[in-house]
Protein backbone atom coordinates (compact mmCIF):
# COMPACT_ATOMS: atom_id res chain seq x y z
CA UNK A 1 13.51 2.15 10.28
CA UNK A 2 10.40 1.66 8.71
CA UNK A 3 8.54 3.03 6.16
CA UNK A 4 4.73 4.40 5.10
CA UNK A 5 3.88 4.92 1.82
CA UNK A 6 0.47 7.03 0.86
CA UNK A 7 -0.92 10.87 0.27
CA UNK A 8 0.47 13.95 1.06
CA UNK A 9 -1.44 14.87 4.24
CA UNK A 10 -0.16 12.17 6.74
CA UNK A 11 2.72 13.63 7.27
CA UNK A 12 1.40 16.17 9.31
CA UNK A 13 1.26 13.20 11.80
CA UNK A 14 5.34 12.88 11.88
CA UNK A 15 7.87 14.62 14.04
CA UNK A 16 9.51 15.64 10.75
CA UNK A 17 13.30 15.87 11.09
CA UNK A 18 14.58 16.17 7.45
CA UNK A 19 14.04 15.73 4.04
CA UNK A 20 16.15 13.05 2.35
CA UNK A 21 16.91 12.74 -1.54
CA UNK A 22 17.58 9.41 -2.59
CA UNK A 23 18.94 8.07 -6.09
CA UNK A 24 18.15 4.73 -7.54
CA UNK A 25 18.28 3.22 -10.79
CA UNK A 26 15.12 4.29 -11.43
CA UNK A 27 15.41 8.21 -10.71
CA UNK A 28 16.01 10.08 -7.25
CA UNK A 29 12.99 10.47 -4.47
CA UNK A 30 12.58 12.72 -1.48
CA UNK A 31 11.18 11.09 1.60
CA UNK A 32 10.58 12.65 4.79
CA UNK A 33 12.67 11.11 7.59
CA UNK A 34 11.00 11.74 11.17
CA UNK A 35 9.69 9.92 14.26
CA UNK A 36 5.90 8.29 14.83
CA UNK A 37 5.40 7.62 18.67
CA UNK A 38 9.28 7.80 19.38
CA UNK A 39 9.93 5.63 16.09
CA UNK A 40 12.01 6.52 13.11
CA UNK A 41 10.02 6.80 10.32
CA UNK A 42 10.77 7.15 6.60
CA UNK A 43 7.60 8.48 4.84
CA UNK A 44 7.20 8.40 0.97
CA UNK A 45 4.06 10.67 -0.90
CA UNK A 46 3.70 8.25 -3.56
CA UNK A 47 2.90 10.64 -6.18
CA UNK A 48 5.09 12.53 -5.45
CA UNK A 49 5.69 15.51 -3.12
CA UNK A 50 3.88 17.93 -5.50
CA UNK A 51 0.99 15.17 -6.32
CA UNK A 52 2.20 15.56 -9.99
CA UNK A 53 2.38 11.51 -10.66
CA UNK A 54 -1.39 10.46 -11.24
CA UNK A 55 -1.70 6.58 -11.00
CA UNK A 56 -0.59 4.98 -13.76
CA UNK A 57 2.48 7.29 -14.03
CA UNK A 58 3.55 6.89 -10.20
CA UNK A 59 6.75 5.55 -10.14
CA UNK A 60 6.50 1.95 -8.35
CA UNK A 61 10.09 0.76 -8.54
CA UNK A 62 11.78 4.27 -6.95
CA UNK A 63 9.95 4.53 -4.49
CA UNK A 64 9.87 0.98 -2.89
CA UNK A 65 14.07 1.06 -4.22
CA UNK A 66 14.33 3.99 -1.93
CA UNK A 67 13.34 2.62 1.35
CA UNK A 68 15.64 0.03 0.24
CA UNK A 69 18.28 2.09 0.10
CA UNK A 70 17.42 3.82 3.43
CA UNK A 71 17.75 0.70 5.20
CA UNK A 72 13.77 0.26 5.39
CA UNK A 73 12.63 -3.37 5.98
CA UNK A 74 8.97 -2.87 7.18
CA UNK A 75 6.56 -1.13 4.79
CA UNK A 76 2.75 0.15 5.49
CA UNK A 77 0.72 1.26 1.92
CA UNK A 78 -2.12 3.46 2.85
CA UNK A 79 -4.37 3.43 -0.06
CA UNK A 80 -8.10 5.39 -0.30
CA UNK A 81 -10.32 2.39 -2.23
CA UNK A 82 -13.98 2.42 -3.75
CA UNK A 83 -16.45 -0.25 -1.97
CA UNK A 84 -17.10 -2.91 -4.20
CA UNK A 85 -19.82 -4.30 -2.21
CA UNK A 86 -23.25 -2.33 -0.96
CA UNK A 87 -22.51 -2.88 3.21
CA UNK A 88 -19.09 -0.94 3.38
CA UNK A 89 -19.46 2.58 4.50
CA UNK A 90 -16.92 5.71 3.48
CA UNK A 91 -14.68 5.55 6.54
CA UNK A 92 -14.29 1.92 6.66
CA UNK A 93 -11.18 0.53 6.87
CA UNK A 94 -9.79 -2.75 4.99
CA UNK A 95 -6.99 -4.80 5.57
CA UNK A 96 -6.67 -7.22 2.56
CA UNK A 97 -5.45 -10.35 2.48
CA UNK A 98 -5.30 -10.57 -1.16
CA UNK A 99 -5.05 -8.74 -4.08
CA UNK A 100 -5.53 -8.99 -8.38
CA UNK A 101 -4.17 -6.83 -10.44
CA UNK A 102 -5.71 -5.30 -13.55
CA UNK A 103 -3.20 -2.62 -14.77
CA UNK A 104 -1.68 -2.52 -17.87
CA UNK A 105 1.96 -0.50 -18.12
CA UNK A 106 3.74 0.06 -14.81
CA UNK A 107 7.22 -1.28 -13.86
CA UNK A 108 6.26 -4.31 -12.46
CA UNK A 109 10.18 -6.32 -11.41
CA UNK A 110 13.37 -5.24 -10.57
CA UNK A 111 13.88 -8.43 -12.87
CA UNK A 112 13.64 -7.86 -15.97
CA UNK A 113 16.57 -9.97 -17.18
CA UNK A 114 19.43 -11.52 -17.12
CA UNK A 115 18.50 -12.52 -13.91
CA UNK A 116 15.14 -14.32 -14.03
CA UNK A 117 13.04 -14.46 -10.91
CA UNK A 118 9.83 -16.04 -10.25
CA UNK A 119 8.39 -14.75 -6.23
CA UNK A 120 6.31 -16.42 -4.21
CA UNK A 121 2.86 -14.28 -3.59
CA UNK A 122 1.15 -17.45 -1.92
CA UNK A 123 0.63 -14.87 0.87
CA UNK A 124 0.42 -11.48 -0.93
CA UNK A 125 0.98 -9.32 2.22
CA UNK A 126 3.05 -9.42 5.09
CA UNK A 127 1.02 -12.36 7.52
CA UNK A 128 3.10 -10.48 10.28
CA UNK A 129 2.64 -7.54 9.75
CA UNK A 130 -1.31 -7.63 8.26
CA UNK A 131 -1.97 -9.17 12.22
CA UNK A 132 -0.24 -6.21 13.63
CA UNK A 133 -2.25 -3.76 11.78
CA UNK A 134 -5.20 -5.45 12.22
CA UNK A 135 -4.97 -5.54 16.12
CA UNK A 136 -3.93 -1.59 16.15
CA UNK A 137 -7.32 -1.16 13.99
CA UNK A 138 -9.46 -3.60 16.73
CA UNK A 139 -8.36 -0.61 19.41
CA UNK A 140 -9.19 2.11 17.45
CA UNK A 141 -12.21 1.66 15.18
CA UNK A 142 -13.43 -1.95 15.68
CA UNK A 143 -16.85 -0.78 14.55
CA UNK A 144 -15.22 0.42 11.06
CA UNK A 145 -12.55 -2.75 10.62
CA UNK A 146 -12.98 -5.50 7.73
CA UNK A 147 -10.10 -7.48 8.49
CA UNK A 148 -10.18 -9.22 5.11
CA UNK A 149 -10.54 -8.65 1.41
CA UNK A 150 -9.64 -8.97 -2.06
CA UNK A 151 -8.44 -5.58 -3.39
CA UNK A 152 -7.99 -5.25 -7.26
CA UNK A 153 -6.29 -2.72 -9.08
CA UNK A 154 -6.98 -1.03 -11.61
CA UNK A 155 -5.06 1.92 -14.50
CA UNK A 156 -6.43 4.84 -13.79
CA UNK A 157 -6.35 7.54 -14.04
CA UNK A 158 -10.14 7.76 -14.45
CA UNK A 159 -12.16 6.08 -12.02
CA UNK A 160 -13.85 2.26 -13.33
CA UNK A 161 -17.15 1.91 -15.33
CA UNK A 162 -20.51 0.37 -13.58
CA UNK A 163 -19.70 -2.79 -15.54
CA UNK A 164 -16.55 -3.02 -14.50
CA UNK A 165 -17.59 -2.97 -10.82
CA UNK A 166 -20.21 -5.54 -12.20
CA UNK A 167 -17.59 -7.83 -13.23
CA UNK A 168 -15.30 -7.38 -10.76
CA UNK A 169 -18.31 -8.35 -8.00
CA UNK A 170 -18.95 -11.26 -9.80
CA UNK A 171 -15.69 -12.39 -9.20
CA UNK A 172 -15.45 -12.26 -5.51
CA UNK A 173 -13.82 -9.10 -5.27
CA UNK A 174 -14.18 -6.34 -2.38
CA UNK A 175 -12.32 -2.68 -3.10
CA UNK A 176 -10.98 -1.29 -5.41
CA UNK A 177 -8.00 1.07 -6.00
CA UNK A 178 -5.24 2.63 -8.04
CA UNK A 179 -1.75 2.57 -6.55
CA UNK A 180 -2.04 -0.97 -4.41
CA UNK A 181 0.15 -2.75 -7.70
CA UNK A 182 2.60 -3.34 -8.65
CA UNK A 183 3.65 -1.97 -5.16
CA UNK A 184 3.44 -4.96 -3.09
CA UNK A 185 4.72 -7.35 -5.35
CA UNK A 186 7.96 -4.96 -5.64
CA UNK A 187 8.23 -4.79 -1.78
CA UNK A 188 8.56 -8.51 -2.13
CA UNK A 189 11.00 -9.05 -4.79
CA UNK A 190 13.46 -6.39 -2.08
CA UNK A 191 13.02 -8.73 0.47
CA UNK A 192 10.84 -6.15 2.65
CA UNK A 193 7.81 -6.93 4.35
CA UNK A 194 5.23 -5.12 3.14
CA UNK A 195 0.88 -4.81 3.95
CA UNK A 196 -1.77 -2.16 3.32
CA UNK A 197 -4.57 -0.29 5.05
CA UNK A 198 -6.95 0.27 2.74
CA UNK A 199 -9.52 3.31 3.49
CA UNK A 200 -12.70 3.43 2.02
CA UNK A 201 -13.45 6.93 0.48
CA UNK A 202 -16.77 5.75 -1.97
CA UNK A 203 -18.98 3.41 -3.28
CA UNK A 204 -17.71 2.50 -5.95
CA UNK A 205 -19.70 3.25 -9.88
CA UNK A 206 -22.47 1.95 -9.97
CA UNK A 207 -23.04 2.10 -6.50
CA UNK A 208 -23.87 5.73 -6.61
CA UNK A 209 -24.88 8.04 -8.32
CA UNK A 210 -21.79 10.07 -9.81
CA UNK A 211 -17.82 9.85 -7.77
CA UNK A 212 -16.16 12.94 -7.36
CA UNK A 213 -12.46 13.34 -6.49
CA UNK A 214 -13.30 16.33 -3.96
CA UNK A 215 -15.83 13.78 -2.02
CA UNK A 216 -12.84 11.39 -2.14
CA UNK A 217 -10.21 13.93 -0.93
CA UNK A 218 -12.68 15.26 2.16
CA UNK A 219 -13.10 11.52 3.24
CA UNK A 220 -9.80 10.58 3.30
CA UNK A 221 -8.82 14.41 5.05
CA UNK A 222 -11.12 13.55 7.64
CA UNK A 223 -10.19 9.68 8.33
CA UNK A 224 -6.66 10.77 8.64
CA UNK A 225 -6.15 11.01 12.47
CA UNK A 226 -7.48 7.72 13.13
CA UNK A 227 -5.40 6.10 10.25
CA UNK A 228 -2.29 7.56 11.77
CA UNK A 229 -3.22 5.62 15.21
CA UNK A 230 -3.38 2.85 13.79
CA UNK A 231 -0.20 2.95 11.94
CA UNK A 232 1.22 4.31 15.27
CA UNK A 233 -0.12 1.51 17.03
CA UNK A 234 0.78 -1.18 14.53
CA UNK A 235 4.48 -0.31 15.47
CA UNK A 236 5.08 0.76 19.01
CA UNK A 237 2.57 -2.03 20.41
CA UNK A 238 2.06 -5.07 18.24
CA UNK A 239 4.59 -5.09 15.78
CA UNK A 240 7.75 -7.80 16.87
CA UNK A 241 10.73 -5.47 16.78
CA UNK A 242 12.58 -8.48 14.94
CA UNK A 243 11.38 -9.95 11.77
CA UNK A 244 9.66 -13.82 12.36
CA UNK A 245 8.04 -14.14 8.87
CA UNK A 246 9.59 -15.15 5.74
CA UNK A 247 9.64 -11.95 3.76
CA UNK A 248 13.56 -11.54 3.94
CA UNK A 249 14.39 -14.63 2.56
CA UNK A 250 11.74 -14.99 -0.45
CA UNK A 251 14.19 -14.52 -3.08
CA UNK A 252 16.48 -17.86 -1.78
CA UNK A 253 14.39 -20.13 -3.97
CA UNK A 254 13.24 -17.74 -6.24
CA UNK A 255 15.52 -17.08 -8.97
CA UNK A 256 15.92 -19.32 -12.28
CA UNK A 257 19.38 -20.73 -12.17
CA UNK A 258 19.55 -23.02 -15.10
CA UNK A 259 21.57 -26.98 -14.60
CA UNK A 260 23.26 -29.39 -16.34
């Protein structure tokens, strides 16, 4: 099975089948279980079926525990980002390689002791499963498609200052967002591969004159449908139906074992 993780809206795209309530150690969640282009699909409104969880209250560690617990080993984040830099248009879509994250009091490890564990994020997303999306994005919007870039994260729930996007130019990077951390690094720590597509819904402050959440809702409502082919795509054409990368076996050499 695999699993998408973003807005309320998408699933509108899924042959829904059920509803599922799951419990983890960090409270229950209710994903919708359906099919995408004959595919079981788990899909997960990150704040929430309601929307009631703004950013910085989203809870990170039940939802990626979830698809866990369903079985999920493949997971897409579809995130709606502000343009850090002049030349992306609202519509774009990004595909990051990288990420930084600037928030401040969010779960961020199932670890948090005794166990001690240390993961590798030498590549932050799935390399696997960031080509697959990237090729499913080439057929549909090729025009649109930045097939690299450094997303940072930031609090919320209010949207960043000009100088912030000042700073955050300076140091090389591209969008920014809410809700793209701690989320991968938590997908990593499970062992399940995990990589974003990133739609661009602004410019970000700065950049324009005032941001509005209404302009960012009717940009992402209206980029929907081709989002949902390429998530479509990414797994009934490109994606290897068996794992090749090194996702599942991260946490080998990962935890702290003292010797002697």
């Amino acid at each position: 099975m695999y699993g998408i993780i973003g807005g309320s809206g998408f699933e509108s795209f899924i042959e829904l089948e059920r509803e599922v309530r799951v419990r983890t150690p960090y409270g229950s969640i209710t994903s919708y279980i359906g099919r995408l282009g004959g595919v079981n699909i788990a899909f997960l409104p990150r704040h929430g079926i309601k929307h009631e969880y703004p950013p910085h209250k989203v809870r990170y560690r039940a939802n990626m525990y979830s698809f866990y617990k369903l079985g999920v080993k493949r997971v897409i984040g579809l995130n709606a980002v502000g343009s850090i830099l002049e030349y992306m248009r609202a519509g774009d879509i990004v595909v990051p390689h990288d990420y930084v994250d600037f928030t401040k009091s969010r779960g961020y490890t199932f670890y948090d002791g005794p166990r001690v564990v240390h993961v590798d994020v030498s590549q932050p997303y799935c390399p696997e499963l960031r080509r697959s999306i990237v090729k499913a994005a080439l057929d549909v919007c090729p025009e649109r498609l930045w097939d690299r870039g450094v997303y940072v994260a930031t609090e919320g729930a209010r949207y960043e200052t000009p100088a912030e996007i000042s700073m955050f130019r300076s140091l090389g990077f591209d969008i920014v967002g809410m809700t793209g951390c701690p989320e991968a690094a938590l997908a990593r720590e499970l062992g399940i591969c995990y990589a974003a597509i990133c739609l661009v819904t602004n410019r970000a402050a700065g950049l324009q004159d005032r941001l509005t959440t209404s302009e960012v809702l009717a940009v992402a409502k209206a980029s929907i449908p081709y989002v949902a082919k390429i998530v479509e795509l990414t797994i009934n054409r490109y994606l290897p139906r068996e794992r090749s990368c090194k996702c599942g076996e991260i946490l080998a050499e990962a935890e702290f074992r003292r010797t002697g």
